[in-house]
N, C-alpha and C. Protein backbone atom coordinates (compact mmCIF):
# COMPACT_ATOMS: atom_id res chain seq x y z
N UNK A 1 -20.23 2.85 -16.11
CA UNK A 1 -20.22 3.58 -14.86
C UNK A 1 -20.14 5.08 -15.18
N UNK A 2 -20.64 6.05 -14.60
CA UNK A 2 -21.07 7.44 -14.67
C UNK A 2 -19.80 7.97 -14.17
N UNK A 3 -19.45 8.85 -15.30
CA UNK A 3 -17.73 9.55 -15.33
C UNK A 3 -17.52 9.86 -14.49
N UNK A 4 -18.30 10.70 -13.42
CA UNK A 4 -18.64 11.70 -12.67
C UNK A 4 -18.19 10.76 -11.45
N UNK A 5 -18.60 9.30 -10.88
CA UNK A 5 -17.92 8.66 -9.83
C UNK A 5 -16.70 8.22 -10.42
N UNK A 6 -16.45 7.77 -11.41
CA UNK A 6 -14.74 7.31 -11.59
C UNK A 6 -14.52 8.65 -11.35
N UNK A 7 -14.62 9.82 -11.82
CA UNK A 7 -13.04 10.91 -11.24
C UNK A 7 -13.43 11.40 -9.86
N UNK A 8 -14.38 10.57 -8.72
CA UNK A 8 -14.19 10.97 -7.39
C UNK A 8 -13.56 9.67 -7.41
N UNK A 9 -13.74 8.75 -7.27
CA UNK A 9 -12.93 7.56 -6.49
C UNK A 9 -11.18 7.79 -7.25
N UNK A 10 -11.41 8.36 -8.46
CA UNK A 10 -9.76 8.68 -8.93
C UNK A 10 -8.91 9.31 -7.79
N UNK A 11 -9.86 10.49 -7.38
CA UNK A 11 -9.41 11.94 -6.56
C UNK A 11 -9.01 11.28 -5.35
N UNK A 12 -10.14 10.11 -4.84
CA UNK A 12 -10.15 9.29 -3.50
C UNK A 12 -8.70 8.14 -3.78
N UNK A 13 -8.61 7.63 -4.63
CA UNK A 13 -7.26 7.12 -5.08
C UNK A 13 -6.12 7.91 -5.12
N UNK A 14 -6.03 8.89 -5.83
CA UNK A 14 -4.53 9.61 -5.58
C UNK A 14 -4.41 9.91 -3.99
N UNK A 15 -5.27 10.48 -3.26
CA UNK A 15 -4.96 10.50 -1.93
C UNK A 15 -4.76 10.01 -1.22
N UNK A 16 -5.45 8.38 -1.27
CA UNK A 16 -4.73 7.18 -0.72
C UNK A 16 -3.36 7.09 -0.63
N UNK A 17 -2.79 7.57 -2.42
CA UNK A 17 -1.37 6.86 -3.08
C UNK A 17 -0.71 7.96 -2.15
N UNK A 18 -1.24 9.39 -1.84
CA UNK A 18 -0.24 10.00 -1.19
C UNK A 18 0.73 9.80 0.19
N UNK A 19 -0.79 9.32 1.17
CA UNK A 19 -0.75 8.96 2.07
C UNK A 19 -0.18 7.86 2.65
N UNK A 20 -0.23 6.81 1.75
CA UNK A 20 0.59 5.36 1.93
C UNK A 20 1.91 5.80 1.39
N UNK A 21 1.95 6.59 0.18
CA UNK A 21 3.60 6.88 0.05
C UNK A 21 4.28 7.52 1.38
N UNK A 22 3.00 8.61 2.52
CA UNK A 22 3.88 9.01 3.22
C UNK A 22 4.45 8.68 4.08
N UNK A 23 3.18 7.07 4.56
CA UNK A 23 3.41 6.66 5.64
C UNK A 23 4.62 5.72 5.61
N UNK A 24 5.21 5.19 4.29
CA UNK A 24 6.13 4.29 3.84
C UNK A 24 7.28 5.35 4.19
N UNK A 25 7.46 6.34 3.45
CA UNK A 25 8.96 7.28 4.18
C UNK A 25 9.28 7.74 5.08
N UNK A 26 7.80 7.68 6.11
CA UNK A 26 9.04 7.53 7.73
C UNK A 26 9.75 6.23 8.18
N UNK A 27 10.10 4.98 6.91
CA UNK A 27 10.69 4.01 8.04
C UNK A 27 11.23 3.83 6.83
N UNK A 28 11.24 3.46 5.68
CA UNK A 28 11.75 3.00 4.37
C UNK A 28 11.77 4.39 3.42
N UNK A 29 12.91 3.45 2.34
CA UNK A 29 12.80 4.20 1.03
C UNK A 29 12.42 3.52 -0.13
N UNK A 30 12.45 4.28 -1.16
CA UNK A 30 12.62 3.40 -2.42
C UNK A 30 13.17 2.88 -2.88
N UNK A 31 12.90 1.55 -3.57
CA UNK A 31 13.78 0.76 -3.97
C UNK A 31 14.14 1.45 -5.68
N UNK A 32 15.59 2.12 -5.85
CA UNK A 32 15.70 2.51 -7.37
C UNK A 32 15.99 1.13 -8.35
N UNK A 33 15.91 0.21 -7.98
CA UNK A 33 16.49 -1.19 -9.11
C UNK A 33 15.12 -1.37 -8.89
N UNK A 34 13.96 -1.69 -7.88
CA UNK A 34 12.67 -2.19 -8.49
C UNK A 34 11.61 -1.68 -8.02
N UNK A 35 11.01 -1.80 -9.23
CA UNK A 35 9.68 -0.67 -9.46
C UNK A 35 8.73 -1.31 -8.27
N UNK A 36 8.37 -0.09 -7.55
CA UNK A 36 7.30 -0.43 -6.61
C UNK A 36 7.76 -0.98 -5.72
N UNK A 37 8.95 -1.39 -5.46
CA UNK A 37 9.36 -1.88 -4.15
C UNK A 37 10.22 -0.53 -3.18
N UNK A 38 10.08 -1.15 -1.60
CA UNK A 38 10.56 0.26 -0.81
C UNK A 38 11.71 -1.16 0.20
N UNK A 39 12.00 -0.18 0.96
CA UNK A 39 12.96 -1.36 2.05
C UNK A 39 13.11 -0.40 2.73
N UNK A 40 12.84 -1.32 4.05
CA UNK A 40 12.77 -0.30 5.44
C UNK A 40 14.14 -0.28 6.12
N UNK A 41 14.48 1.16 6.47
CA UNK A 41 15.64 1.46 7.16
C UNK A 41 16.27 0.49 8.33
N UNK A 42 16.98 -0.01 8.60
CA UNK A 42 17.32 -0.09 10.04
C UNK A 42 18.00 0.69 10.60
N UNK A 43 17.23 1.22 11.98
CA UNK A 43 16.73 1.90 12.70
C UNK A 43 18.78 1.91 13.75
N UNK A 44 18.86 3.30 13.70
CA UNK A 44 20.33 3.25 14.33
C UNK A 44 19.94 4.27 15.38
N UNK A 45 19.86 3.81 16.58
CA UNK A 45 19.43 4.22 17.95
C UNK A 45 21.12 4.99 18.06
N UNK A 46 21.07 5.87 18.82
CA UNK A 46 22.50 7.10 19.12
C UNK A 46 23.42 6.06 19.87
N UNK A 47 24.50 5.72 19.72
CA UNK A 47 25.29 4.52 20.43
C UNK A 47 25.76 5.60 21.84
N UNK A 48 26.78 5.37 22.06
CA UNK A 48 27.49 6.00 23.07
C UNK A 48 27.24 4.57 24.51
N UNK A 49 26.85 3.63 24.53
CA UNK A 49 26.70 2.45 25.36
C UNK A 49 27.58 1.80 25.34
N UNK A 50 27.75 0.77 26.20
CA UNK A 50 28.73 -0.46 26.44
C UNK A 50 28.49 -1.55 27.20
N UNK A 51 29.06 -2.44 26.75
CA UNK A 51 28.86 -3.79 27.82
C UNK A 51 27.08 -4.17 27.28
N UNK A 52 26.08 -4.28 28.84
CA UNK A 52 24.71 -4.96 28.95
C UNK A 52 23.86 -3.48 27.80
N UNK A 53 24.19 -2.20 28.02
CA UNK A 53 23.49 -1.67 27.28
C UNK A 53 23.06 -1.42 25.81
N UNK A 54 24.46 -1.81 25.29
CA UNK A 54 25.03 -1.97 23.69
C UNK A 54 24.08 -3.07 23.54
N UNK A 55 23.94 -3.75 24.00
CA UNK A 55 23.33 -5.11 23.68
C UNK A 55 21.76 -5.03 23.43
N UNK A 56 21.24 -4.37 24.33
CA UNK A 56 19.97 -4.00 25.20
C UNK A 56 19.53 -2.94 23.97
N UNK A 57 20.67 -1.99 23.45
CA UNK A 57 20.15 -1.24 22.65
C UNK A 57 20.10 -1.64 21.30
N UNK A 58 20.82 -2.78 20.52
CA UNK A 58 21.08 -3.43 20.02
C UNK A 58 19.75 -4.72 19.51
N UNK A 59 19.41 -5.32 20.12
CA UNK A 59 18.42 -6.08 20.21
C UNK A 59 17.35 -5.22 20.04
N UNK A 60 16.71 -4.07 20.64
CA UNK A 60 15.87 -3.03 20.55
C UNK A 60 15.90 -2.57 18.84
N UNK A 61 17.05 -2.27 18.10
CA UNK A 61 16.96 -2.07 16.88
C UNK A 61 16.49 -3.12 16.12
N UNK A 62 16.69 -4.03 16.08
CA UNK A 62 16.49 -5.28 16.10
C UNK A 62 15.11 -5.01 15.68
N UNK A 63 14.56 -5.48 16.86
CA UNK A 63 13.29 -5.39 17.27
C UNK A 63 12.07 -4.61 16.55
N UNK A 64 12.82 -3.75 16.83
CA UNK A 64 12.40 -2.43 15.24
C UNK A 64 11.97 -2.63 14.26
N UNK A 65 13.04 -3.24 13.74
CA UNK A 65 13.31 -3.45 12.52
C UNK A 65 12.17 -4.74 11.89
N UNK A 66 12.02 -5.51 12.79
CA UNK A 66 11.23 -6.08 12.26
C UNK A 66 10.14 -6.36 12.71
N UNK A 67 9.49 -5.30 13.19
CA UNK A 67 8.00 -4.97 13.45
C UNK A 67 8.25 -4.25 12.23
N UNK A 68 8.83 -3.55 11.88
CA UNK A 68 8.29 -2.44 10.71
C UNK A 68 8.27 -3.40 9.09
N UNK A 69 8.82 -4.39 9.07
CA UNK A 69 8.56 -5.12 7.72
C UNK A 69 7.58 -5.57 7.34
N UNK A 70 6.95 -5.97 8.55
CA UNK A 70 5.34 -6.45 8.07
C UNK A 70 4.83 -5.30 7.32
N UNK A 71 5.06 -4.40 7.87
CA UNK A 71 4.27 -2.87 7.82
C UNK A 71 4.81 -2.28 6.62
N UNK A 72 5.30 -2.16 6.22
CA UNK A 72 6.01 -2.10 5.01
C UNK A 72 5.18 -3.14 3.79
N UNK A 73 5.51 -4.27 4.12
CA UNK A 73 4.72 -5.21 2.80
C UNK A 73 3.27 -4.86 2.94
N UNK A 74 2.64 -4.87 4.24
CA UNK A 74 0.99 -4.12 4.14
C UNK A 74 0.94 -2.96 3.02
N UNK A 75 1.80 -2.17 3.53
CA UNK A 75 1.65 -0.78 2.44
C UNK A 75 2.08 -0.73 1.43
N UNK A 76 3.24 -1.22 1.04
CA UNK A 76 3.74 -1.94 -0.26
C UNK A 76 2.73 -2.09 -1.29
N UNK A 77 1.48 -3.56 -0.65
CA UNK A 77 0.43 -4.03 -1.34
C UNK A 77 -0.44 -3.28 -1.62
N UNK A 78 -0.76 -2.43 -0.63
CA UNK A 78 -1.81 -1.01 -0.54
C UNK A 78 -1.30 -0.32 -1.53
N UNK A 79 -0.62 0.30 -2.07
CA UNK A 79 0.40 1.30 -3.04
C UNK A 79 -0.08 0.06 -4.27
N UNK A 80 0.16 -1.01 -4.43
CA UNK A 80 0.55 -1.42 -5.61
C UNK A 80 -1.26 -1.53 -6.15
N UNK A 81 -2.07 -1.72 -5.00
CA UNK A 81 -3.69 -1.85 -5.29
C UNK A 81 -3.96 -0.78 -6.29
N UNK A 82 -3.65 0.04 -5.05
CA UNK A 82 -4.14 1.80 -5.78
C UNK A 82 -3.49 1.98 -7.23
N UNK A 83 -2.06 1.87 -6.92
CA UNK A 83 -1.91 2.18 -9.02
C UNK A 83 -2.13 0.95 -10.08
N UNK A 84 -2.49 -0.18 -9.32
CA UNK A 84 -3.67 -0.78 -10.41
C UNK A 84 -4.71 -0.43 -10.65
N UNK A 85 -5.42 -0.07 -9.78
CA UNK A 85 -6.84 0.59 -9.78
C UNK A 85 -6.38 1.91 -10.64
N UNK A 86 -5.67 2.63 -10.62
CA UNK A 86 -5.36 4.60 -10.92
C UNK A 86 -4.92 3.66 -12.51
N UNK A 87 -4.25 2.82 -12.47
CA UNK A 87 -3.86 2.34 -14.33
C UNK A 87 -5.24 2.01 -15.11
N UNK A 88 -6.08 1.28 -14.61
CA UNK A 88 -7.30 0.83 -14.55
C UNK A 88 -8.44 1.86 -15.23
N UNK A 89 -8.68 2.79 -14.63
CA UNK A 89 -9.16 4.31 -14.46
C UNK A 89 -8.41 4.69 -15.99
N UNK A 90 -7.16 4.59 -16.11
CA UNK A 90 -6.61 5.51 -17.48
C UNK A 90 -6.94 4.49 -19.19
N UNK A 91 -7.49 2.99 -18.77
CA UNK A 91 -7.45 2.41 -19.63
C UNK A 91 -8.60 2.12 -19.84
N UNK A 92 -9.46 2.61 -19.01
CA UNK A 92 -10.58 2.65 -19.26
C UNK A 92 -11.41 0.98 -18.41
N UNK A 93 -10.84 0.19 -18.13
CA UNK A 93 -11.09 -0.93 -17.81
C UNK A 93 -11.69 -1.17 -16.17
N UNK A 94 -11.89 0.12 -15.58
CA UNK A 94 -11.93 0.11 -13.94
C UNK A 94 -13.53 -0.15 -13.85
N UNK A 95 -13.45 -0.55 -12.45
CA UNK A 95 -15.22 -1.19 -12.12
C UNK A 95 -15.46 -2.46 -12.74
N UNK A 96 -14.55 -3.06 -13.62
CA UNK A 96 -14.68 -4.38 -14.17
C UNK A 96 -14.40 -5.49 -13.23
N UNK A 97 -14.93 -6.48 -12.95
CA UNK A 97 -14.83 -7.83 -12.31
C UNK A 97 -13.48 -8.51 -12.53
N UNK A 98 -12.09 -9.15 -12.43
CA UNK A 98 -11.46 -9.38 -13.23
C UNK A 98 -11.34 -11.00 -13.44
N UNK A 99 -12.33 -11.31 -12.69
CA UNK A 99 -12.95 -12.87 -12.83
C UNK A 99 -14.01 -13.17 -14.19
N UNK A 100 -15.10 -12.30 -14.17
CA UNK A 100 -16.10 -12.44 -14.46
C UNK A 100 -16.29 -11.35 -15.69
N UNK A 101 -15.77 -10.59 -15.10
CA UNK A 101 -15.68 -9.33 -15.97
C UNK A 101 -17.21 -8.49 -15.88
N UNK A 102 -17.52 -8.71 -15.11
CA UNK A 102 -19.00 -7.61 -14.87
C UNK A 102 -18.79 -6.65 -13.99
N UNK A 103 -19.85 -5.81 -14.42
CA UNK A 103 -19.62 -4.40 -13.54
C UNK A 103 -19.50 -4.88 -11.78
N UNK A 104 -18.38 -4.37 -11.22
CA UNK A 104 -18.50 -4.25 -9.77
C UNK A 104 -19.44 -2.96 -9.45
N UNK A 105 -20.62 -3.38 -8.12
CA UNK A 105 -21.04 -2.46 -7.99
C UNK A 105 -20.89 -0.97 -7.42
N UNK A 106 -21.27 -0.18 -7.71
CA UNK A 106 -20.99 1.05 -7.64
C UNK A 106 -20.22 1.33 -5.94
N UNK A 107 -21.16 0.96 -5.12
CA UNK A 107 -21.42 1.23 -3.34
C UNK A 107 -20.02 0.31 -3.44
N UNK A 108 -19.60 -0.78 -3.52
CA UNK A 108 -18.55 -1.36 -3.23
C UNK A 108 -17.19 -0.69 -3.35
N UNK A 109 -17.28 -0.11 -5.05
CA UNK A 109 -16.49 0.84 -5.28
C UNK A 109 -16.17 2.22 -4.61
N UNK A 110 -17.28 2.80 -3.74
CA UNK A 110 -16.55 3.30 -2.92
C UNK A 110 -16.46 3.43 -1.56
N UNK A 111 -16.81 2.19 -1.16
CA UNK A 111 -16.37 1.73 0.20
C UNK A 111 -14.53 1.10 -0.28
N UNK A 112 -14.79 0.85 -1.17
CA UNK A 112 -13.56 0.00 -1.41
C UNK A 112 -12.30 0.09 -3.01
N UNK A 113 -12.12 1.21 -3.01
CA UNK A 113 -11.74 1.60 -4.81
C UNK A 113 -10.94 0.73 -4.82
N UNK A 114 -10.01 -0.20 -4.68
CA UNK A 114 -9.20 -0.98 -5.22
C UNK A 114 -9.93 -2.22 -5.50
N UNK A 115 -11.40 -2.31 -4.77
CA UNK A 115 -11.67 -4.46 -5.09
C UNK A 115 -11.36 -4.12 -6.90
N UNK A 116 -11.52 -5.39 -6.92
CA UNK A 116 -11.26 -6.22 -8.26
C UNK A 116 -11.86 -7.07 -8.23
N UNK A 117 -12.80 -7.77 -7.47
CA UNK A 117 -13.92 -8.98 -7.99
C UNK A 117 -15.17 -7.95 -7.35
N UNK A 118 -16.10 -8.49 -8.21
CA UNK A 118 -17.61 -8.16 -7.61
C UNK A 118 -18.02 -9.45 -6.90
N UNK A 119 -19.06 -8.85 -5.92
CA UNK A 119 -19.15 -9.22 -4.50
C UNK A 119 -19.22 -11.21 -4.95
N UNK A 120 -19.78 -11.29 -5.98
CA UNK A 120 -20.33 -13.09 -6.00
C UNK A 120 -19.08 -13.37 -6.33
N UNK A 121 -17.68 -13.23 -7.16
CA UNK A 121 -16.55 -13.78 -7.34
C UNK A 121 -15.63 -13.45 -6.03
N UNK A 122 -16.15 -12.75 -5.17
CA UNK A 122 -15.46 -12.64 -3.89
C UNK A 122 -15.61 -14.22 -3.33
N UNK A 123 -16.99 -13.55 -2.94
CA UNK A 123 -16.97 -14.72 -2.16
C UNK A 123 -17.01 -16.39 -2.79
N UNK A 124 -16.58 -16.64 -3.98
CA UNK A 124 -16.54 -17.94 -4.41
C UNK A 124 -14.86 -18.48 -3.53
């Protein structure tokens, strides 16, 4: 593959990694015991309630909380694509099939910098 597209889809990769890192730190942080993992905050709404509202506000965090986990493991996986692909790129091994091991084609690669099968081991 022609150097010249690996260091745009690189350039197109780090900006991904930025962007999914940023969108991960408005709800989560990093996990410091494991690599590549984040865990999403729960969400502490201003108390000052009582009785039906405590509850009401309560359940609402709740609620929160776990709409945002899905969303979290989506981006999680997204993050972990990209610095396989960005490790990939440094070892020289990127655009490779990892089924088949043949060149993925070029157009795929950048509709898509993270695949890892070319299009016929996709779809098997």
């Amino acid at each position: 593959m022609d150097k010249k597209i690996i260091e745009e889809l690189k350039e197109k990769l780090e900006k991904e990694k930025l962007i999914t890192e940023k969108a991960l730190e408005k709800f989560a942080q990093r996990d410091e015991k494991v690599k590549g993992d984040w865990d999403t905050r729960f969400p502490r709404f201003d108390g000052g309630e009582s009785g039906d509202a405590a509850l009401e506000k309560a359940a609402d965090e709740v609620e929160e909380y776990s709409t945002l986990l899905p969303l979290e493991y989506n981006l999680e996986t997204q993050l972990k694509d990209i610095n396989s692909a960005l490790e990939k790129i440094k070892k020289g091994t990127y655009g490779k099939c990892e089924k088949c091991d043949k060149e993925i084609d070029e157009e795929r690669l950048k509709i898509h910098p993270t695949a890892k099968f070319c299009m016929t081991c996709e779809k098997k």
